[in-house]
PDB file of N, CA and C in Angstrom:
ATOM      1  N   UNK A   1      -4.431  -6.322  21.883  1.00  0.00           N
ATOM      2  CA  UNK A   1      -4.636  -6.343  20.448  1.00  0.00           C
ATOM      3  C   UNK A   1      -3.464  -5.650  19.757  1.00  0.00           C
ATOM      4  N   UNK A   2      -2.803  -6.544  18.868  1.00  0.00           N
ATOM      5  CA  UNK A   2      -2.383  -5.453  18.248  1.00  0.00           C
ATOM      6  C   UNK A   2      -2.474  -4.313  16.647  1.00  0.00           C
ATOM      7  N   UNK A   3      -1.600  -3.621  17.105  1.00  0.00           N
ATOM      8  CA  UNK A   3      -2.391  -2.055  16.100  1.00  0.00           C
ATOM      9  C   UNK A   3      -0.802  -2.260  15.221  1.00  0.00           C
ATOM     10  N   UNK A   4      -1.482  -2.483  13.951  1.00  0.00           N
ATOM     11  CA  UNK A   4       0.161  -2.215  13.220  1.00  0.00           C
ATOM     12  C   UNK A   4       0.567  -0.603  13.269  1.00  0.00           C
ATOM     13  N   UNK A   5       1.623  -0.318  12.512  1.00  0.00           N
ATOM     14  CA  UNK A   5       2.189   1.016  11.869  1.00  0.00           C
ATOM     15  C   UNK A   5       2.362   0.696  10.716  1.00  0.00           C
ATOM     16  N   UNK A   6       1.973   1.894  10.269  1.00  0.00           N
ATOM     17  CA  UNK A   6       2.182   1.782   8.453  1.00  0.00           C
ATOM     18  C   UNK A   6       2.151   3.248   8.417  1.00  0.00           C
ATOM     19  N   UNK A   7       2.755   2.947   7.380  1.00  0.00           N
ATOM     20  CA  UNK A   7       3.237   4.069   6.431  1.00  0.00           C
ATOM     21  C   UNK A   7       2.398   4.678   4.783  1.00  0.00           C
ATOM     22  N   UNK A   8       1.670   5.550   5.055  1.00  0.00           N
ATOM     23  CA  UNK A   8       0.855   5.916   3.659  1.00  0.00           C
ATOM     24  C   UNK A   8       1.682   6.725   2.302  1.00  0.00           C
ATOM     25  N   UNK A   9       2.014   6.511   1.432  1.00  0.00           N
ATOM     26  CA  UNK A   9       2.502   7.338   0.385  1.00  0.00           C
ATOM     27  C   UNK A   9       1.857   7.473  -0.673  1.00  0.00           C
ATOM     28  N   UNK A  10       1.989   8.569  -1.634  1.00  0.00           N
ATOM     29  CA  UNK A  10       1.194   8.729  -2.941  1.00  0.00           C
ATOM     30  C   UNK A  10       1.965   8.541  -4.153  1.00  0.00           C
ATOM     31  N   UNK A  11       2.029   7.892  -4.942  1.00  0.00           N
ATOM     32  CA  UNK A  11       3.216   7.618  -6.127  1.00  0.00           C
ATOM     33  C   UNK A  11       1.972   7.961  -7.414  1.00  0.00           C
ATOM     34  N   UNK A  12       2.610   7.810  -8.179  1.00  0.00           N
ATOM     35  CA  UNK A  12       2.015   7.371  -9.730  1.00  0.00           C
ATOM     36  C   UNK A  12       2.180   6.271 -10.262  1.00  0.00           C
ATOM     37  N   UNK A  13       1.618   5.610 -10.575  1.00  0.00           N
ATOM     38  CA  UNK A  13       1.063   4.038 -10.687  1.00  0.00           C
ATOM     39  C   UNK A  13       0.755   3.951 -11.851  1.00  0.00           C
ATOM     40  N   UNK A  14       1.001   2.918 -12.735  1.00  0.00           N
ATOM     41  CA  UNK A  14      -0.018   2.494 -13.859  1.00  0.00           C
ATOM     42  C   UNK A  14      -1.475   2.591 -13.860  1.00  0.00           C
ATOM     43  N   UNK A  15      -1.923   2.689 -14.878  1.00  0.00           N
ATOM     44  CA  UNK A  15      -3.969   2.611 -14.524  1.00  0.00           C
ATOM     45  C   UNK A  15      -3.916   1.713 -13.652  1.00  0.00           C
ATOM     46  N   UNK A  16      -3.330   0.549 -14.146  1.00  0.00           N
ATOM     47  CA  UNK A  16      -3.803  -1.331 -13.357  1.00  0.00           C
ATOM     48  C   UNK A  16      -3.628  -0.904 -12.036  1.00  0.00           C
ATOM     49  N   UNK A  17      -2.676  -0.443 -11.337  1.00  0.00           N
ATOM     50  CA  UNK A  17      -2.098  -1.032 -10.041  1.00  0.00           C
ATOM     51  C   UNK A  17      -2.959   0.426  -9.175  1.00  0.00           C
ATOM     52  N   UNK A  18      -3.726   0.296  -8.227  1.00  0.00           N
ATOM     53  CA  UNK A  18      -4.177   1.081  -7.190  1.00  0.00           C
ATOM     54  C   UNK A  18      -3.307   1.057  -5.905  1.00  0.00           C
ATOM     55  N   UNK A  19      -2.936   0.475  -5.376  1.00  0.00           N
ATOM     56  CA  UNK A  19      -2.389   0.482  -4.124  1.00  0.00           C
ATOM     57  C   UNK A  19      -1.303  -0.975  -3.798  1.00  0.00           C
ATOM     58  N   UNK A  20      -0.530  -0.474  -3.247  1.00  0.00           N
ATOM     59  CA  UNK A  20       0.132  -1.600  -3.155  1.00  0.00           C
ATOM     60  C   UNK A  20       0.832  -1.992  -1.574  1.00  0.00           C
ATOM     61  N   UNK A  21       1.100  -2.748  -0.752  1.00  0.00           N
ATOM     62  CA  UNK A  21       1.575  -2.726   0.525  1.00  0.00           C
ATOM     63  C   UNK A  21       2.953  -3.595   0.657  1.00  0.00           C
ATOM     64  N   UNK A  22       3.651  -2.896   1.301  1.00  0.00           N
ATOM     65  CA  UNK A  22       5.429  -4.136   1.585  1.00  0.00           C
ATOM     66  C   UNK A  22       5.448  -3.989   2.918  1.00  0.00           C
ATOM     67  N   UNK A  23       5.719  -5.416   3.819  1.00  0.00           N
ATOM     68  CA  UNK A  23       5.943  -5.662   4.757  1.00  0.00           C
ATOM     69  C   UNK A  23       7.571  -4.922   5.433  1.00  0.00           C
ATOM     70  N   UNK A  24       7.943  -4.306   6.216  1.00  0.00           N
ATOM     71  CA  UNK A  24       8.890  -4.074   6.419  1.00  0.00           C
ATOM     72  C   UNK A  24       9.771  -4.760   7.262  1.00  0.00           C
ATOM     73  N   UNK A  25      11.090  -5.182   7.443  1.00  0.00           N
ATOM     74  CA  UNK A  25      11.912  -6.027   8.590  1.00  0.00           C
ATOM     75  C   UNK A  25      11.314  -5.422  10.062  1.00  0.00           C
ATOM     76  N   UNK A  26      11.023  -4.470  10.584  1.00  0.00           N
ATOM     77  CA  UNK A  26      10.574  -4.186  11.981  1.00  0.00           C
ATOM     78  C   UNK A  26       9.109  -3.690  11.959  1.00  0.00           C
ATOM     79  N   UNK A  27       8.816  -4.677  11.240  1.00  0.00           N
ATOM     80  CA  UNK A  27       7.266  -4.870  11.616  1.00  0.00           C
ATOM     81  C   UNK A  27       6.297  -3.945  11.394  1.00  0.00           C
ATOM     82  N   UNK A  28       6.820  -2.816  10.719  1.00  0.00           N
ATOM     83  CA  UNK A  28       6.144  -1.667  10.084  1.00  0.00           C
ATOM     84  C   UNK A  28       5.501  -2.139   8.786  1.00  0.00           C
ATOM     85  N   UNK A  29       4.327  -1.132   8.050  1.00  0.00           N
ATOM     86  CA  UNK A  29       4.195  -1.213   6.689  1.00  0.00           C
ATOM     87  C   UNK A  29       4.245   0.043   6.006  1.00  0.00           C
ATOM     88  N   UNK A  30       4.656  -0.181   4.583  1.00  0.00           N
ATOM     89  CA  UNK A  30       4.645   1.147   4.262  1.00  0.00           C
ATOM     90  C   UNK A  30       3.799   1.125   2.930  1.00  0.00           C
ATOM     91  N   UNK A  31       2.524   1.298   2.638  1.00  0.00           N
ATOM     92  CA  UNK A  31       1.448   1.113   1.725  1.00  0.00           C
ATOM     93  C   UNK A  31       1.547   2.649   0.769  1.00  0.00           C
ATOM     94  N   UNK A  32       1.897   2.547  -0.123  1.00  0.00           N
ATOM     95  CA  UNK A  32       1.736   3.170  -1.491  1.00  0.00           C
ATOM     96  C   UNK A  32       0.655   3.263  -2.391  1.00  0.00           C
ATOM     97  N   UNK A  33      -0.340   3.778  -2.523  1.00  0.00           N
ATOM     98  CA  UNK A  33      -1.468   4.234  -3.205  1.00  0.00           C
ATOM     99  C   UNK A  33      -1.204   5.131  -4.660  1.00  0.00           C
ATOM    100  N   UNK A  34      -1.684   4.628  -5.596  1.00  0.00           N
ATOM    101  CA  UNK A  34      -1.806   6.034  -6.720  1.00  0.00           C
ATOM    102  C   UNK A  34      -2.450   7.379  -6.529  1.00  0.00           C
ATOM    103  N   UNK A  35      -1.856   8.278  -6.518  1.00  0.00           N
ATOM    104  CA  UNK A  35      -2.148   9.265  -6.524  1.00  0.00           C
ATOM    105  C   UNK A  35      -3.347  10.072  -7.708  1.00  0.00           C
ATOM    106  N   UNK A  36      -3.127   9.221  -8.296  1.00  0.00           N
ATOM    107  CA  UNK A  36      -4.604   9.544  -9.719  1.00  0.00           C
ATOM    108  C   UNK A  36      -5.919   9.159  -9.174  1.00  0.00           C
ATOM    109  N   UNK A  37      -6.243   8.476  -8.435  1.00  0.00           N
ATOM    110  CA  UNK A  37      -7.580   8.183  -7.872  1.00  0.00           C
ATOM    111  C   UNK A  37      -7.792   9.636  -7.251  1.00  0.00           C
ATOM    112  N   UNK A  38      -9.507   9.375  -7.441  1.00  0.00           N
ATOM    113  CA  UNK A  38     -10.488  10.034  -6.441  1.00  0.00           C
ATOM    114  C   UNK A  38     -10.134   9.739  -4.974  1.00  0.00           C
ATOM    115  N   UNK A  39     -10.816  10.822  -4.132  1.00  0.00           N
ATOM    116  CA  UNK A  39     -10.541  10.530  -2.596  1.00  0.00           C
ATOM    117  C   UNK A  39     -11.064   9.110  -2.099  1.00  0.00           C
ATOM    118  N   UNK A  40     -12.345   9.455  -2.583  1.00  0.00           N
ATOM    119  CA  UNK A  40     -12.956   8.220  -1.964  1.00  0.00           C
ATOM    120  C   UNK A  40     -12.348   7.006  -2.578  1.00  0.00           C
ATOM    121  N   UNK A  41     -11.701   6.646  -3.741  1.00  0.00           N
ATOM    122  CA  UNK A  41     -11.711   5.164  -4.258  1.00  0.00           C
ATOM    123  C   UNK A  41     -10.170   5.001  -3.306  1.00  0.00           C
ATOM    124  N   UNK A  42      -9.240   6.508  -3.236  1.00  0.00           N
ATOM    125  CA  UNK A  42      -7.890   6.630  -2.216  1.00  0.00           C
ATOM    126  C   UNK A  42      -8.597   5.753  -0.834  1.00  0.00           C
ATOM    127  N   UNK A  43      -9.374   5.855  -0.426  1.00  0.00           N
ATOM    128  CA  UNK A  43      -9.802   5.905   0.907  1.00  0.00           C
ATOM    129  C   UNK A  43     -10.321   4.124   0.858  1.00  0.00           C
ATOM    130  N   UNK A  44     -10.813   3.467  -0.116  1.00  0.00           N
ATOM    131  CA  UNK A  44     -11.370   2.288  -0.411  1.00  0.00           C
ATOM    132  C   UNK A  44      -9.690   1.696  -0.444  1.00  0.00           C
ATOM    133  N   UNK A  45      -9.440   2.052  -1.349  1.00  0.00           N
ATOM    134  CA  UNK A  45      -7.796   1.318  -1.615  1.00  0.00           C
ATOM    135  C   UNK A  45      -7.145   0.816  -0.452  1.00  0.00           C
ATOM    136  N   UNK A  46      -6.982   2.395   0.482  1.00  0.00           N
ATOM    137  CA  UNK A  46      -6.435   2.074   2.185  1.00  0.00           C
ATOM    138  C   UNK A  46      -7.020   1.170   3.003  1.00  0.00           C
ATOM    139  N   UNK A  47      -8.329   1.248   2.647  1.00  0.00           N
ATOM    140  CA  UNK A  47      -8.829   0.373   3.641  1.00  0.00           C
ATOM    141  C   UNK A  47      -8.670  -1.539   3.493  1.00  0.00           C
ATOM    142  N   UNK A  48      -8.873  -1.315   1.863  1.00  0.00           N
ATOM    143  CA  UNK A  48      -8.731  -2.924   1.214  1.00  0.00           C
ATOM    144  C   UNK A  48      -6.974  -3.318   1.818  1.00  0.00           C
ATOM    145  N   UNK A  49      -6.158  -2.579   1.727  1.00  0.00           N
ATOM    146  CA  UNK A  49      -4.672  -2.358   2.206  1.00  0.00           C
ATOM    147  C   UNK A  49      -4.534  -2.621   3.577  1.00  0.00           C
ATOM    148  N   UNK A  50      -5.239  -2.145   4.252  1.00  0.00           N
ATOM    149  CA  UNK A  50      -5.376  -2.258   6.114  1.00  0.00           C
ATOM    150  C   UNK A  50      -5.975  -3.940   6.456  1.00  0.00           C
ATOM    151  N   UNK A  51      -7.070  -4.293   5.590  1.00  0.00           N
ATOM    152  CA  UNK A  51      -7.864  -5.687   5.894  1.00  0.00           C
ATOM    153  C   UNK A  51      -5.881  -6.238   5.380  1.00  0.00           C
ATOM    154  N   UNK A  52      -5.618  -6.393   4.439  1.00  0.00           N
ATOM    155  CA  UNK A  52      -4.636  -7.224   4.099  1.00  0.00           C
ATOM    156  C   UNK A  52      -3.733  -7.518   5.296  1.00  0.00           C
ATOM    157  N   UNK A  53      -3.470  -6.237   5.746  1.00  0.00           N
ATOM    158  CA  UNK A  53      -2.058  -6.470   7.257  1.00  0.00           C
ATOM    159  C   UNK A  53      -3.028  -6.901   8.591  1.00  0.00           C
ATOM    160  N   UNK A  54      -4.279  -6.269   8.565  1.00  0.00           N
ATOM    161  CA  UNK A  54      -4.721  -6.826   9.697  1.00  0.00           C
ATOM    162  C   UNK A  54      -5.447  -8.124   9.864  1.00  0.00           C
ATOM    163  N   UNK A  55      -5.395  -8.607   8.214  1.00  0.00           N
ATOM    164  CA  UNK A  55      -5.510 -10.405   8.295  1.00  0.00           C
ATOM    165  C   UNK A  55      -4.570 -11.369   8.082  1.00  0.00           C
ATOM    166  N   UNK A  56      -3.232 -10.844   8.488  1.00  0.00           N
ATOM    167  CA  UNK A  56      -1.634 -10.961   8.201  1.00  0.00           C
ATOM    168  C   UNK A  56      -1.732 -11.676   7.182  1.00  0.00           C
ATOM    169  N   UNK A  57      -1.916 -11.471   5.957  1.00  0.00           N
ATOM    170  CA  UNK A  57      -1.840 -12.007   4.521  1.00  0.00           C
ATOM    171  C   UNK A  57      -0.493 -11.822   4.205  1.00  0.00           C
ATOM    172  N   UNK A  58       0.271 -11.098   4.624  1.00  0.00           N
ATOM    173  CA  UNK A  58       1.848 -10.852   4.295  1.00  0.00           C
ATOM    174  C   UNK A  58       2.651 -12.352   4.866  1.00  0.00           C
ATOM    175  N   UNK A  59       2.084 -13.330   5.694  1.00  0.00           N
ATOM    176  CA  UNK A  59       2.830 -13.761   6.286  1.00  0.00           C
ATOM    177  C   UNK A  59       1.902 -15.183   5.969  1.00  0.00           C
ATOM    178  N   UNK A  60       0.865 -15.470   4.883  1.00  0.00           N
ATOM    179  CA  UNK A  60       0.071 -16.274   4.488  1.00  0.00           C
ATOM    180  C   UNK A  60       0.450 -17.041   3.093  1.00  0.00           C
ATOM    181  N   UNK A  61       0.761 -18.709   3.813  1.00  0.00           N
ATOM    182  CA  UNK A  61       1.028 -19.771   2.823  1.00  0.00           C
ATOM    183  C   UNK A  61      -0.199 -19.823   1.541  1.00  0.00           C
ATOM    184  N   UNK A  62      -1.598 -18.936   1.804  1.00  0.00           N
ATOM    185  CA  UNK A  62      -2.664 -19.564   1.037  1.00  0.00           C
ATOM    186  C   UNK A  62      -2.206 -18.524  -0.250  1.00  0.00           C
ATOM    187  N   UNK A  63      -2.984 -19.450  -1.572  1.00  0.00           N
ATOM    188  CA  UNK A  63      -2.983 -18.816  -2.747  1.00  0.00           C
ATOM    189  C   UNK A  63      -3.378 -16.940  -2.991  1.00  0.00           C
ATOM    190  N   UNK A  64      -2.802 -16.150  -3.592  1.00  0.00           N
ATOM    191  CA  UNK A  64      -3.132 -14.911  -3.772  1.00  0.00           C
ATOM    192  C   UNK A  64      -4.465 -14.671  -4.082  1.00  0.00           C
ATOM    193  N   UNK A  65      -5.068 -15.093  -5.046  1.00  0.00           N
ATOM    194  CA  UNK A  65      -6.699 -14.834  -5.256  1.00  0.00           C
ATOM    195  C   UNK A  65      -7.555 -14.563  -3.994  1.00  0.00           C
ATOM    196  N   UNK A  66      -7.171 -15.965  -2.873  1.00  0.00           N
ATOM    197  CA  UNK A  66      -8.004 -16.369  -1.801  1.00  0.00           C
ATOM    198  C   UNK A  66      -7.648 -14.956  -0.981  1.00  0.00           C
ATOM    199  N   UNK A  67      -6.427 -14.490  -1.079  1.00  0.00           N
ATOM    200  CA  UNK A  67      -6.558 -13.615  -0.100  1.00  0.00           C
ATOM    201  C   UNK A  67      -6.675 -12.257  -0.668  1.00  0.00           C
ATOM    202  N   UNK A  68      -6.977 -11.910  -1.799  1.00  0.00           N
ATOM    203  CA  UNK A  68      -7.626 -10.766  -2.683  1.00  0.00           C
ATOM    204  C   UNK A  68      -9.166 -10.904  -2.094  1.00  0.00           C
ATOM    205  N   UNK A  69      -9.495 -12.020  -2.414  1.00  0.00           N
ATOM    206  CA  UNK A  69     -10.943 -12.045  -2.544  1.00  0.00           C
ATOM    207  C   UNK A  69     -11.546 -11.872  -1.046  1.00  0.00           C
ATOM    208  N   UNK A  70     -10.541 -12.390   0.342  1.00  0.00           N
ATOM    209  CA  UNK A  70     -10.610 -12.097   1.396  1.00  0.00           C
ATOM    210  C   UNK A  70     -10.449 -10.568   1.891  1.00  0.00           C
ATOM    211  N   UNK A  71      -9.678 -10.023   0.952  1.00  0.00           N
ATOM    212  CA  UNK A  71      -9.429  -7.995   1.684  1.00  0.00           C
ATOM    213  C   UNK A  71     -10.357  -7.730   0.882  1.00  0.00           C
ATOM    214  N   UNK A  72     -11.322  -8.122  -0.483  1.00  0.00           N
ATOM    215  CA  UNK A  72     -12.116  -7.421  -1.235  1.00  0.00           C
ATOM    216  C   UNK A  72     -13.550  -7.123   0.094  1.00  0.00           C
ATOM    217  N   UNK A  73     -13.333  -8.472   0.918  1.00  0.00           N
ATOM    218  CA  UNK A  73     -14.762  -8.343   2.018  1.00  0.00           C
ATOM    219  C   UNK A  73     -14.772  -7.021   2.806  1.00  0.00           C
ATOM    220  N   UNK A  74     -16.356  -6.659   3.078  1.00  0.00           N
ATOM    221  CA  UNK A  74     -16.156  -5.437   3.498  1.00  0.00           C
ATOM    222  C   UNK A  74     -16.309  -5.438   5.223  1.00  0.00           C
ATOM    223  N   UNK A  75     -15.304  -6.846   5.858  1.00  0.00           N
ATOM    224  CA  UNK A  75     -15.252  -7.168   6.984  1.00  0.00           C
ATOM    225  C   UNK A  75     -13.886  -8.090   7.045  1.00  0.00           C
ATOM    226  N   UNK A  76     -13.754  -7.983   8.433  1.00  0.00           N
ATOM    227  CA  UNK A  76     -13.945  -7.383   9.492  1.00  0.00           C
ATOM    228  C   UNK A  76     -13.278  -5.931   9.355  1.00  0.00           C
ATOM    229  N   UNK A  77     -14.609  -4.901   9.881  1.00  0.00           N
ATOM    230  CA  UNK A  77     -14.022  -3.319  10.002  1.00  0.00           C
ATOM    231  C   UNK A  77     -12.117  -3.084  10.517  1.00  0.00           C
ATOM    232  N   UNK A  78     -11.542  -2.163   9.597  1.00  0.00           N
ATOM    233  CA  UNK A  78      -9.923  -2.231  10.015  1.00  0.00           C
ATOM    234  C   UNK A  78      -9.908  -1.142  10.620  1.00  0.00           C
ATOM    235  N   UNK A  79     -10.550  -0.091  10.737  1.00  0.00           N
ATOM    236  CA  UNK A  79     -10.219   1.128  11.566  1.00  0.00           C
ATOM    237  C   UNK A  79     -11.020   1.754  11.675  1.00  0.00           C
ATOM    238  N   UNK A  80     -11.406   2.698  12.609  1.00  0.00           N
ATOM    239  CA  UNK A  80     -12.848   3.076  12.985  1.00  0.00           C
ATOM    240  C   UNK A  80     -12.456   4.871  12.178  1.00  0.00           C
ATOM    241  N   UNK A  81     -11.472   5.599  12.067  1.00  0.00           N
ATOM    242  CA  UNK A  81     -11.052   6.738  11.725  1.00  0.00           C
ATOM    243  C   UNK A  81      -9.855   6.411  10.392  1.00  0.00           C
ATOM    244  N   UNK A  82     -10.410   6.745   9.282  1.00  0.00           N
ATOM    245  CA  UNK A  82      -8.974   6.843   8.715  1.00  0.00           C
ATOM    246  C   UNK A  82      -8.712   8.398   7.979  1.00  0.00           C
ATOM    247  N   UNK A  83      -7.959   8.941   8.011  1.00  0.00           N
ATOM    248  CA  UNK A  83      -7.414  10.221   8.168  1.00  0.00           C
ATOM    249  C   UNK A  83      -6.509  10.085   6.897  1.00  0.00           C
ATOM    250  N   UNK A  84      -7.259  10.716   6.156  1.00  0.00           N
ATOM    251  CA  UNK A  84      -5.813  10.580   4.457  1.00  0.00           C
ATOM    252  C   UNK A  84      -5.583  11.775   4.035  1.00  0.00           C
ATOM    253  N   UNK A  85      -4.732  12.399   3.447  1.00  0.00           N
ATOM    254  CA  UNK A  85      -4.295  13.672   3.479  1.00  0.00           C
ATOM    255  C   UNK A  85      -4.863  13.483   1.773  1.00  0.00           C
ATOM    256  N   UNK A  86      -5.697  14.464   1.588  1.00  0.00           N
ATOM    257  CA  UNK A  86      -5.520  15.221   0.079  1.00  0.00           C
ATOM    258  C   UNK A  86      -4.923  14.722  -0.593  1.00  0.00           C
ATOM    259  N   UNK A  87      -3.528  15.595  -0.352  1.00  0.00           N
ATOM    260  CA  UNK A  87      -2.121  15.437  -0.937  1.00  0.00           C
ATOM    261  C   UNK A  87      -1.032  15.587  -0.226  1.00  0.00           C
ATOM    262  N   UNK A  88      -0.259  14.948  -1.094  1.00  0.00           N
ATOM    263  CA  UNK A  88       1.560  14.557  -0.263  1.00  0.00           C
ATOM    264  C   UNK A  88       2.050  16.325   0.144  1.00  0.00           C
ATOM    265  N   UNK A  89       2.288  16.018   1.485  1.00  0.00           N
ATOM    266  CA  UNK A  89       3.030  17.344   2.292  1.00  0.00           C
ATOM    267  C   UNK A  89       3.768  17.710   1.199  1.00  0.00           C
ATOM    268  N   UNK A  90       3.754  19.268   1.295  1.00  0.00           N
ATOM    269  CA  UNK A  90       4.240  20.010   0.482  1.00  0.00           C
ATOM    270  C   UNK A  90       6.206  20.043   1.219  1.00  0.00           C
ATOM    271  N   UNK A  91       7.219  19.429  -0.128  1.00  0.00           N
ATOM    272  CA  UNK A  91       8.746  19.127   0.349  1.00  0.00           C
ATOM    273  C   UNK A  91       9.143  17.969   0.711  1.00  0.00           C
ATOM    274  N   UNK A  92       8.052  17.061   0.454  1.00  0.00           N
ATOM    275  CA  UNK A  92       8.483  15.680   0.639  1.00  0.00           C
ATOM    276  C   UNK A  92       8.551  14.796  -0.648  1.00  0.00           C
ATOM    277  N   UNK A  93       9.200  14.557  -1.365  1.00  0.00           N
ATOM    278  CA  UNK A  93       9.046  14.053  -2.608  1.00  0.00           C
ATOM    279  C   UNK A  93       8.826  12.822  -2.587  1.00  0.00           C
ATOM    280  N   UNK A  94       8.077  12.035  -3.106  1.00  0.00           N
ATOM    281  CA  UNK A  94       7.741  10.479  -2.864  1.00  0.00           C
ATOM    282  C   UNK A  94       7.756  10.110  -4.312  1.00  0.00           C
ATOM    283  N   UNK A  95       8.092  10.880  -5.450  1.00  0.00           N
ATOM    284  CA  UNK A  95       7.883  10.367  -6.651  1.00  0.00           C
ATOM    285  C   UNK A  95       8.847   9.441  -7.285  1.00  0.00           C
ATOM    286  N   UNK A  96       8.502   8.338  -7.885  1.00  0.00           N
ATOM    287  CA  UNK A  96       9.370   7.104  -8.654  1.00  0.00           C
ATOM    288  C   UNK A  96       9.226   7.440 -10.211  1.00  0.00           C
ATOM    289  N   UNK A  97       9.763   6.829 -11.310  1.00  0.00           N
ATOM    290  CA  UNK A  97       9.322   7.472 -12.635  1.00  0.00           C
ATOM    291  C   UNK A  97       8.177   6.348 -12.865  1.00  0.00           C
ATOM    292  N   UNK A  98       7.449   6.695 -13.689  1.00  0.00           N
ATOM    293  CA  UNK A  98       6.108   6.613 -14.327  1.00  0.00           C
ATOM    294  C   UNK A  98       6.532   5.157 -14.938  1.00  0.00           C
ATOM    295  N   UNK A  99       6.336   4.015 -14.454  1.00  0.00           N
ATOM    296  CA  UNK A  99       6.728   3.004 -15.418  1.00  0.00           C
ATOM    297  C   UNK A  99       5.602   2.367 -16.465  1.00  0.00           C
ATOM    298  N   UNK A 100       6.427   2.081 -17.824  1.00  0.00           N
ATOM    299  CA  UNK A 100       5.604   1.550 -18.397  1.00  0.00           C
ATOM    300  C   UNK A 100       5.211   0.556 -18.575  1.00  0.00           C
ATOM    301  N   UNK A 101       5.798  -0.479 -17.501  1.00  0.00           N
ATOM    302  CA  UNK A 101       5.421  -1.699 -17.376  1.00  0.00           C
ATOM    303  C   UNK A 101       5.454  -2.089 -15.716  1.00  0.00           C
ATOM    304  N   UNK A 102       4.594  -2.723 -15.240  1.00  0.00           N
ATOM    305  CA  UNK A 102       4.760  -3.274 -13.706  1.00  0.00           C
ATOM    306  C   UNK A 102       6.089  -3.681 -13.678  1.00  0.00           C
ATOM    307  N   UNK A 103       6.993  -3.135 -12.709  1.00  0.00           N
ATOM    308  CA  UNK A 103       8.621  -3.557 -12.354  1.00  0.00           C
ATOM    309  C   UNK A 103       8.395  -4.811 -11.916  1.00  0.00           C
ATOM    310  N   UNK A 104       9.278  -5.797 -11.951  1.00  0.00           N
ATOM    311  CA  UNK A 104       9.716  -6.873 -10.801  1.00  0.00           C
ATOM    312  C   UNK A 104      10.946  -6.592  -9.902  1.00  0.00           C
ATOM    313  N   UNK A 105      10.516  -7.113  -8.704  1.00  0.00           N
ATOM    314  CA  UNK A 105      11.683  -6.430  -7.924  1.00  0.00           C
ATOM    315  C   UNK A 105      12.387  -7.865  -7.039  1.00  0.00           C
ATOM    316  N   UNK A 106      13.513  -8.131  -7.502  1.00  0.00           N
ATOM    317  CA  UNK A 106      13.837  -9.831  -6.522  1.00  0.00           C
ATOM    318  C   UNK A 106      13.636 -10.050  -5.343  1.00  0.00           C
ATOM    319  N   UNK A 107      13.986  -8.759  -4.813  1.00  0.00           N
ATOM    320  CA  UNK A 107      13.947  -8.536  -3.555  1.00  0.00           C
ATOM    321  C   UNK A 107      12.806  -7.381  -2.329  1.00  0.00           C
ATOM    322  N   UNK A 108      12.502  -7.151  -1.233  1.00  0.00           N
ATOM    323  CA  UNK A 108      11.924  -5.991  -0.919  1.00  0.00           C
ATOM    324  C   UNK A 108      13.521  -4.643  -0.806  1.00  0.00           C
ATOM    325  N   UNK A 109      14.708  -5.284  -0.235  1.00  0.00           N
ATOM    326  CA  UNK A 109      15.385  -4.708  -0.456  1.00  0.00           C
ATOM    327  C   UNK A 109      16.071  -4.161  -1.682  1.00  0.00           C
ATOM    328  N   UNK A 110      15.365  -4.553  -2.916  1.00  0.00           N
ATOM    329  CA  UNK A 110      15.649  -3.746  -3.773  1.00  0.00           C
ATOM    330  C   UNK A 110      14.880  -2.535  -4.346  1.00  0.00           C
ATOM    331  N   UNK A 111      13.335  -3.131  -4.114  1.00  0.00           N
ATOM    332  CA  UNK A 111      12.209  -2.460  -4.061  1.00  0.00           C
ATOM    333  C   UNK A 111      12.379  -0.635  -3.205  1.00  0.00           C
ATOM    334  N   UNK A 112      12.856  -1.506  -1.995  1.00  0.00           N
ATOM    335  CA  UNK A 112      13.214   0.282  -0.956  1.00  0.00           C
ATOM    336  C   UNK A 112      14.250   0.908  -1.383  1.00  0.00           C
ATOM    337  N   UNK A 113      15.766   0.496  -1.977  1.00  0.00           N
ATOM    338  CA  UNK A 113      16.615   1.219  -2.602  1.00  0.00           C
ATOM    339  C   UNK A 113      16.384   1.850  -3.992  1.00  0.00           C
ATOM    340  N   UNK A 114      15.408   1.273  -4.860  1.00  0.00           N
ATOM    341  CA  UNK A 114      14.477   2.213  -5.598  1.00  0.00           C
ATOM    342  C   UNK A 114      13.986   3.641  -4.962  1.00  0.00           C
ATOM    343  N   UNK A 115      12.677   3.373  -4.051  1.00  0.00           N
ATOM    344  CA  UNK A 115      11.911   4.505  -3.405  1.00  0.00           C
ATOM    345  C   UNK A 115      13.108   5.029  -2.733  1.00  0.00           C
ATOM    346  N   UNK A 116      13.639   4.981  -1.927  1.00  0.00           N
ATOM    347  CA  UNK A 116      15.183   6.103  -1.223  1.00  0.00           C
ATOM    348  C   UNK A 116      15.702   6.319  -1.920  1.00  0.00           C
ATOM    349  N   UNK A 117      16.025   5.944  -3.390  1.00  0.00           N
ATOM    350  CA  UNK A 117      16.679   6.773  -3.976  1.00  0.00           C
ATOM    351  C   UNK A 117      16.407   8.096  -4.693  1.00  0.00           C
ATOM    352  N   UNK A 118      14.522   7.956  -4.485  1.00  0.00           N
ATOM    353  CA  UNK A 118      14.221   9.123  -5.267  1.00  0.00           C
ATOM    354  C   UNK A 118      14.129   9.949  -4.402  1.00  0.00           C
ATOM    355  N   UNK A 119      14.308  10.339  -3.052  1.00  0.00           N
ATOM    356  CA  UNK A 119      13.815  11.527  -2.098  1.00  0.00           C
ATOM    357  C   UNK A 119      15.286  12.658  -2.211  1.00  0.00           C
TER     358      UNK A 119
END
C-alpha cells in the first residue's frame, strides 16, 4: 500500500479558503491549512486534504465539484492517528502576506518561490 508524505503548514488564509494541498515533483505533498480555525475544524480540513491525495484527485481528469464532493465523504477512513501541532514550531516562519484577494499562480513553481521566499 502506499502511504504518501506530506507536508502540514499553518498560513493565514482568507475567511473563504481553509486548506489547501500542491502536489510536489517527488511525490511529496505539502498541505497548507489556515491557521484561524479551531482545532477541530484544523483537524477536519487535514483530513478532507488526506481523502484528496489518498484518492489521487491531484492526478484526476474528472470535474472539480465531483471530486470536492468525493473528499467531502466521510470515507474511505485516511489515517487511523492524525497528530497536528497546536501551533507552528516556535523559529520556523511559514508566514505569506495576508492577501486580499485569492492569488493565481501559472505555475506550482511559482506558487513555491512565493512560500521560500518568505522563510
Amino acid at each position: 500500500m502506499w502511504t504518501p508524505q506530506y507536508f502540514v503548514r499553518y498560513l493565514d488564509f482568507p475567511a473563504t479558503v481553509e486548506g489547501v494541498t500542491v502536489p510536489n515533483d517527488d511525490g511529496t505533498f505539502d498541505i497548507y491549512i489556515s491557521r484561524n480555525l479551531s482545532d477541530a475544524r484544523r483537524r477536519e480540513c487535514l483530513e478532507h486534504e488526506l481523502r484528496h491525495i489518498n484518492l489521487d484527485h491531484f492526478y484526476s481528469p474528472r470535474p472539480v465539484p465531483a471530486l470536492e464532493s468525493e473528499a467531502r465523504s466521510p470515507s474511505p477512513p485516511v489515517a487511523p492517528q492524525l497528530d497536528i501541532p497546536a501551533a507552528i514550531p516556535v523559529g520556523i516562519p511559514l508566514d505569506v502576506p495576508h492577501p486580499s484577494s485569492i492569488p493565481h499562480f501559472p505555475s506550482l513553481s511559482h506558487l513555491r518561490s512565493l512560500l521560500l521566499s518568505q522563510k
